[in-house]
Protein backbone atom coordinates (compact mmCIF):
# COMPACT_ATOMS: atom_id res chain seq x y z
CA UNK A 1 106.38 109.54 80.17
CA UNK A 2 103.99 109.27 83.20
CA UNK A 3 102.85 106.72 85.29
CA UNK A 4 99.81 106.19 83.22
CA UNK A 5 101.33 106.08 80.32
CA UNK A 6 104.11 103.53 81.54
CA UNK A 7 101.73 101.21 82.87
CA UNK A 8 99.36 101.01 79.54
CA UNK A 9 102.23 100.13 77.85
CA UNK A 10 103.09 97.62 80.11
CA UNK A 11 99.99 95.91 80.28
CA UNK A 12 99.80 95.88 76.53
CA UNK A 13 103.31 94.23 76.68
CA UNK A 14 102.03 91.85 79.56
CA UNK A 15 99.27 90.77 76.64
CA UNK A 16 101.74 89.84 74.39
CA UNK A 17 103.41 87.61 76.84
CA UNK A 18 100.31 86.02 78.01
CA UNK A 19 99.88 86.77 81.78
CA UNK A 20 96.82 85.17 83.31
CA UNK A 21 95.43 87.78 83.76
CA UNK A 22 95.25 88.90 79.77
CA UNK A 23 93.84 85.78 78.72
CA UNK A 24 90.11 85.33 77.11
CA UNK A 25 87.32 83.39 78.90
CA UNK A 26 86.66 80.10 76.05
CA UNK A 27 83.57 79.70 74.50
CA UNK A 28 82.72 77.04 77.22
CA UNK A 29 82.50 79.61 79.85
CA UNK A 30 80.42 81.62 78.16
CA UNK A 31 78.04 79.30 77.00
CA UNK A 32 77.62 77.97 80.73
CA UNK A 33 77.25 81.80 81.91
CA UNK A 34 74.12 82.50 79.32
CA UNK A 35 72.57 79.08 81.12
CA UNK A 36 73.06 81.00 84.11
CA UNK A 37 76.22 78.91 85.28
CA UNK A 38 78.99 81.58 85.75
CA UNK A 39 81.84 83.05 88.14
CA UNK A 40 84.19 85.90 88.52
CA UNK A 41 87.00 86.71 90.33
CA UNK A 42 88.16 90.12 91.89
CA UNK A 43 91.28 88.47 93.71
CA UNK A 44 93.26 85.72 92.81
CA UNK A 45 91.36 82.83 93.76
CA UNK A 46 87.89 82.56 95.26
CA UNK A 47 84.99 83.48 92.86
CA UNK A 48 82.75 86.30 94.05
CA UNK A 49 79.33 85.28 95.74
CA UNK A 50 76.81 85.74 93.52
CA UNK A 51 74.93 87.51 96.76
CA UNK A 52 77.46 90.55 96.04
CA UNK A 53 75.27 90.49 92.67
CA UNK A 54 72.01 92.20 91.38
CA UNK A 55 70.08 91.00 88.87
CA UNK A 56 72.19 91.08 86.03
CA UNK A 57 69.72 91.14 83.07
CA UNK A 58 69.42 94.65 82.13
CA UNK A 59 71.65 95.81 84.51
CA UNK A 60 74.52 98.78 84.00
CA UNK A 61 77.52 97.35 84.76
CA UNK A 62 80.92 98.70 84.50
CA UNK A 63 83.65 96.96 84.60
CA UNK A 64 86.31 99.51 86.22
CA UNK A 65 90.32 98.72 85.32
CA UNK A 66 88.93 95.13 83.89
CA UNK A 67 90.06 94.73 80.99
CA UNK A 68 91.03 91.08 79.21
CA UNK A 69 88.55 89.30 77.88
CA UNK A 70 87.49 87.62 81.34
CA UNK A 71 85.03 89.98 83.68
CA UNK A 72 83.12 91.68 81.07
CA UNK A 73 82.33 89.30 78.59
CA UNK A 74 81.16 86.23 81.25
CA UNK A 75 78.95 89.12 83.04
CA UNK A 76 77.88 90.57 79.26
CA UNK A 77 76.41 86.54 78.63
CA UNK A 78 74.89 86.11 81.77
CA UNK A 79 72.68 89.17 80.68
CA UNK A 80 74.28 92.69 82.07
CA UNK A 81 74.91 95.99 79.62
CA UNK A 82 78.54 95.82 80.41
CA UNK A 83 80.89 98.67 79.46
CA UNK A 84 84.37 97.42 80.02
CA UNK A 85 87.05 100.15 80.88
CA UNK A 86 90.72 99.47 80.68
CA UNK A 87 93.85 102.09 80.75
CA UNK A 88 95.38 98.79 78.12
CA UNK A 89 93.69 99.20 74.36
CA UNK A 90 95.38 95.44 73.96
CA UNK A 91 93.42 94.62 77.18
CA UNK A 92 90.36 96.15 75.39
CA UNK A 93 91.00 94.00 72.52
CA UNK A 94 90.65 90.73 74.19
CA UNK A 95 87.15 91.85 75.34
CA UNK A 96 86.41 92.78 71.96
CA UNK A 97 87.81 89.52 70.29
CA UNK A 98 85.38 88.11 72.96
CA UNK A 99 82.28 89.95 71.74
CA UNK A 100 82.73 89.43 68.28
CA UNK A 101 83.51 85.62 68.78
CA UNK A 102 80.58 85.19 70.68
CA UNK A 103 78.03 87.99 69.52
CA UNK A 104 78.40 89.79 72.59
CA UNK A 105 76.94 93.19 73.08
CA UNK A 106 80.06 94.64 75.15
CA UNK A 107 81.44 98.18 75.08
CA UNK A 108 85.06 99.35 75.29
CA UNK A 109 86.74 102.46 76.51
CA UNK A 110 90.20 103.12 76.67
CA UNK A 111 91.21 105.57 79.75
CA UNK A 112 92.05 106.15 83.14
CA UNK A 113 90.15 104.93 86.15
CA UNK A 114 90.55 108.08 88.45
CA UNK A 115 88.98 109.65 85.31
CA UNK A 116 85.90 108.59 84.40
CA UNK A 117 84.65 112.39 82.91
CA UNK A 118 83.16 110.64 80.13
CA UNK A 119 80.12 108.93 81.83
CA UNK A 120 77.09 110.92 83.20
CA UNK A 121 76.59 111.04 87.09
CA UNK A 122 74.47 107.92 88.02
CA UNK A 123 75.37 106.25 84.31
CA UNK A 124 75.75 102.72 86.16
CA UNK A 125 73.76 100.25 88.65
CA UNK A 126 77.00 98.45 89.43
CA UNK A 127 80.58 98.63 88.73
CA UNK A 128 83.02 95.66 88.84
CA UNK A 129 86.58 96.59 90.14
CA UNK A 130 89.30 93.57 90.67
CA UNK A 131 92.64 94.26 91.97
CA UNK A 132 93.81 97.63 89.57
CA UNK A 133 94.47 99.77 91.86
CA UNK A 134 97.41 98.94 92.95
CA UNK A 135 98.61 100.43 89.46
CA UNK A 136 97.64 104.49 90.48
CA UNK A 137 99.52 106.40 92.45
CA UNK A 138 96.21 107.81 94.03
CA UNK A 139 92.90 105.91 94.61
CA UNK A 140 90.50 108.23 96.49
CA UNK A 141 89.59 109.95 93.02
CA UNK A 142 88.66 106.38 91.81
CA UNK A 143 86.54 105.94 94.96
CA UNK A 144 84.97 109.55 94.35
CA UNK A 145 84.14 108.95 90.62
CA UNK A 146 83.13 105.41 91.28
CA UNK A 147 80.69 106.93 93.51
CA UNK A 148 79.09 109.76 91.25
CA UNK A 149 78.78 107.27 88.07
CA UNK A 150 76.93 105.03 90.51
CA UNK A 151 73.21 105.18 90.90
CA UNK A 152 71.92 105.53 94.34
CA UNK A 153 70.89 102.10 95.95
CA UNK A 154 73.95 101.21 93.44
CA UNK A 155 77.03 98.90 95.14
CA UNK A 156 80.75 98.33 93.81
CA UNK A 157 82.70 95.46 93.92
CA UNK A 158 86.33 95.35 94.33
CA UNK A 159 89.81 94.00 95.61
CA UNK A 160 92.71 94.84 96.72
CA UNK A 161 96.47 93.74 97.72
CA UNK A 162 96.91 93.99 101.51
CA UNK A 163 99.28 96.86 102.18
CA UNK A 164 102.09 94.46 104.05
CA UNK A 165 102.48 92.08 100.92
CA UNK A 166 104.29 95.18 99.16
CA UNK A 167 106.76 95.86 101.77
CA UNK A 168 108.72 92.58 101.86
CA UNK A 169 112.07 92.19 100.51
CA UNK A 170 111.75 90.89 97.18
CA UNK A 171 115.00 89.10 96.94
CA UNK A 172 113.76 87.00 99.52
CA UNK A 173 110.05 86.66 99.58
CA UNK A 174 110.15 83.81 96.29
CA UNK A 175 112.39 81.83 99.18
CA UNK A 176 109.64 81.94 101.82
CA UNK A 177 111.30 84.19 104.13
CA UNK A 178 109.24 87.75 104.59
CA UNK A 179 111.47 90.20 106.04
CA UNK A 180 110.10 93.80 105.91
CA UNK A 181 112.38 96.03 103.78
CA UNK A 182 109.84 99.17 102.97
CA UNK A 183 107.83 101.52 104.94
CA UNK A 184 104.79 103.15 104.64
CA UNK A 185 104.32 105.11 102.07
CA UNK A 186 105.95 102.61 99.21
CA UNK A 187 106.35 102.33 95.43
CA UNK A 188 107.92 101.02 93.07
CA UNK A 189 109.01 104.35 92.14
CA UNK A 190 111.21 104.36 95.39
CA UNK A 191 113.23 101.07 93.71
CA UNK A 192 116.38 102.07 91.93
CA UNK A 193 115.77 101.08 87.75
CA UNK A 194 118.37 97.96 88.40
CA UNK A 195 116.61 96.97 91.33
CA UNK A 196 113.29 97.09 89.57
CA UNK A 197 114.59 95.50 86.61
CA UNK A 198 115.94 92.05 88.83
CA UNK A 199 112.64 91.41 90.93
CA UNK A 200 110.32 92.28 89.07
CA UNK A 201 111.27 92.58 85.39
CA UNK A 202 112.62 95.40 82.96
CA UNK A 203 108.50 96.14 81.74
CA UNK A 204 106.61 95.26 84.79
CA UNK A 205 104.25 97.58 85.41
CA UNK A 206 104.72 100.60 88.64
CA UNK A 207 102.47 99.27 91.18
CA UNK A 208 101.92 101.78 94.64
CA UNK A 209 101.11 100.14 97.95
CA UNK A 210 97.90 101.94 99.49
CA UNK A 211 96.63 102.07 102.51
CA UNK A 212 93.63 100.95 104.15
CA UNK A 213 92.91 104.45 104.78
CA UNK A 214 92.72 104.96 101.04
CA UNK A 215 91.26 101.47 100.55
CA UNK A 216 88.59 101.57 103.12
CA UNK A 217 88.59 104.62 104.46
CA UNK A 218 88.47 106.54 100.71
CA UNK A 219 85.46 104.91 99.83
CA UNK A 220 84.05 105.42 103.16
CA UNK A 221 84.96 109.10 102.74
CA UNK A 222 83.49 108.73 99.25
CA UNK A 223 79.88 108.15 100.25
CA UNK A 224 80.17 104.39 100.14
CA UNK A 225 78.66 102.23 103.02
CA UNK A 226 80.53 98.45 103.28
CA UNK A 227 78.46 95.47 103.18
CA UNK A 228 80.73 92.97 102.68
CA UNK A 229 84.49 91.77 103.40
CA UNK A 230 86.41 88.07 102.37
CA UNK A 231 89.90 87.62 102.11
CA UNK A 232 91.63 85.32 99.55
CA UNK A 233 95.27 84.16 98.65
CA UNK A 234 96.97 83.01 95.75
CA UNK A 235 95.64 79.87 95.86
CA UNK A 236 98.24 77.93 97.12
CA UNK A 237 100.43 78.95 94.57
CA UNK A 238 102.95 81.10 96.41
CA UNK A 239 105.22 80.89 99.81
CA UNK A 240 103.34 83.57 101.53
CA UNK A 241 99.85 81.69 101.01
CA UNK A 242 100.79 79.55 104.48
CA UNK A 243 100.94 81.76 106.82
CA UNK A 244 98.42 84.88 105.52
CA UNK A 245 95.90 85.67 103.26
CA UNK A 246 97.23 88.88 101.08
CA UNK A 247 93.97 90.21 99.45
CA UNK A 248 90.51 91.56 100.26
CA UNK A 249 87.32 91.60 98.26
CA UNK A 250 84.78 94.17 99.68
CA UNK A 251 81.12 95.21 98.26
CA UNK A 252 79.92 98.75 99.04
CA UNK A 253 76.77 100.40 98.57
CA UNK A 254 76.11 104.15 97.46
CA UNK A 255 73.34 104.97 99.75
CA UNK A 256 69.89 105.90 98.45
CA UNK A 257 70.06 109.15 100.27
């Protein structure tokens, strides 16, 4: 089985279970996002500014690794053409239990991110891409085809996990005390099976720890010019939250020549 495959099947698994993020927006937020009253997030916490936006009526928006019934479906009522494209079919479904419940129009394709041979070059005027990558083993292809299916003058949204947070021991990290155990270049793939199976669970998906080279640097070497930076946290929610923020939201803009 490869990595792909391992990780659809674990998302569709984490579905079943309910993780946060697998769970559908309610009619209430959609109602309040077609009155123009909306928010999404690409990291954990803090909603994205609506300056990171364009106009969303009309607009071509894909929503890259976003499956769950959350991104597309609140962008798809506040008045975007949103294809919605997910490596999980049972994160697909939750977007299309969405649509139908709401009379969205919302498209769904199942595949993977670094491949994205079934759109035209220039096919979208924005693409919306939350904290996936973590899940490939290599993200400057995802960068590269991000930037041919975007139009020029076109930006992209996205977060990541700062590269430290995966190099903690996690025996100890739940406790509050961050001792580095890993070194650059990590995986979960380096974690013996019984290891693997006590942190983080016998289905959890294989998640890689990039680099900012690859984060920043591969979309730099894309094409991609960076506009805009935030950091965010877990909310408050986890140990590590008080003493360092372990995400990053960036916008980048494919140049118009």
């Amino acid at each position: 089985m490869t990595i792909f495959e391992f990780n659809r099947r674990a998302w569709d698994e984490l579905v079943e279970s309910g993780n946060r993020w697998t769970v559908p927006v309610s009619s209430d937020d959609i109602k309040r996002a077609r009155e123009g009253d909306w928010q999404v997030l690409l990291t954990p916490s803090l909603p994205v500014p609506h300056t990171w936006f364009p106009d969303l009526r009309g607009c071509r928006l894909l929503c890259l690794s976003s499956g769950g019934g959350q991104q597309g479906p609140i962008l798809a009522a506040a008045g975007a053409e949103v294809t919605v494209f997910d490596a999980s079919a049972k994160q697909l479904e939750q977007d299309q239990f969405v649509a139908r419940r709401e009379g969205l129009s919302l498209e769904t394709i199942e595949g993977d991110m670094a491949d994205l041979a079934c759109f035209d070059d220039e096919a979208f005027d924005f693409i919306f891409h939350p904290c996936s990558n973590c899940f490939a083993e290599a993200i400057r292809p995802i960068w590269q085809e991000a930037y041919r299916v975007l139009r020029p003058g076109g930006s992209i949204v996205s977060g990541f996990v700062q590269p430290f947070h995966g190099l903690f021991d996690p025996a100890l990290d739940k406790q509050g005390i961050f001792q580095l155990k890993f070194s650059m270049p990590h995986s979960d793939l380096k974690v013996s099976e019984a290891d693997r199976a006590q942190w983080f669970g016998d289905h959890a998906p294989i998640e890689f720890v990039h680099s900012l080279d690859d984060q920043l640097g591969g979309q730099l070497d894309a094409g991609f010019l960076i506009a805009g930076l935030y950091e965010d946290d877990w909310g408050g929610s986890e140990p590590i939250d008080r003493l360092i923020k372990s995400f990053v939201a960036v916008r980048s803009i494919k140049p118009v020549s």
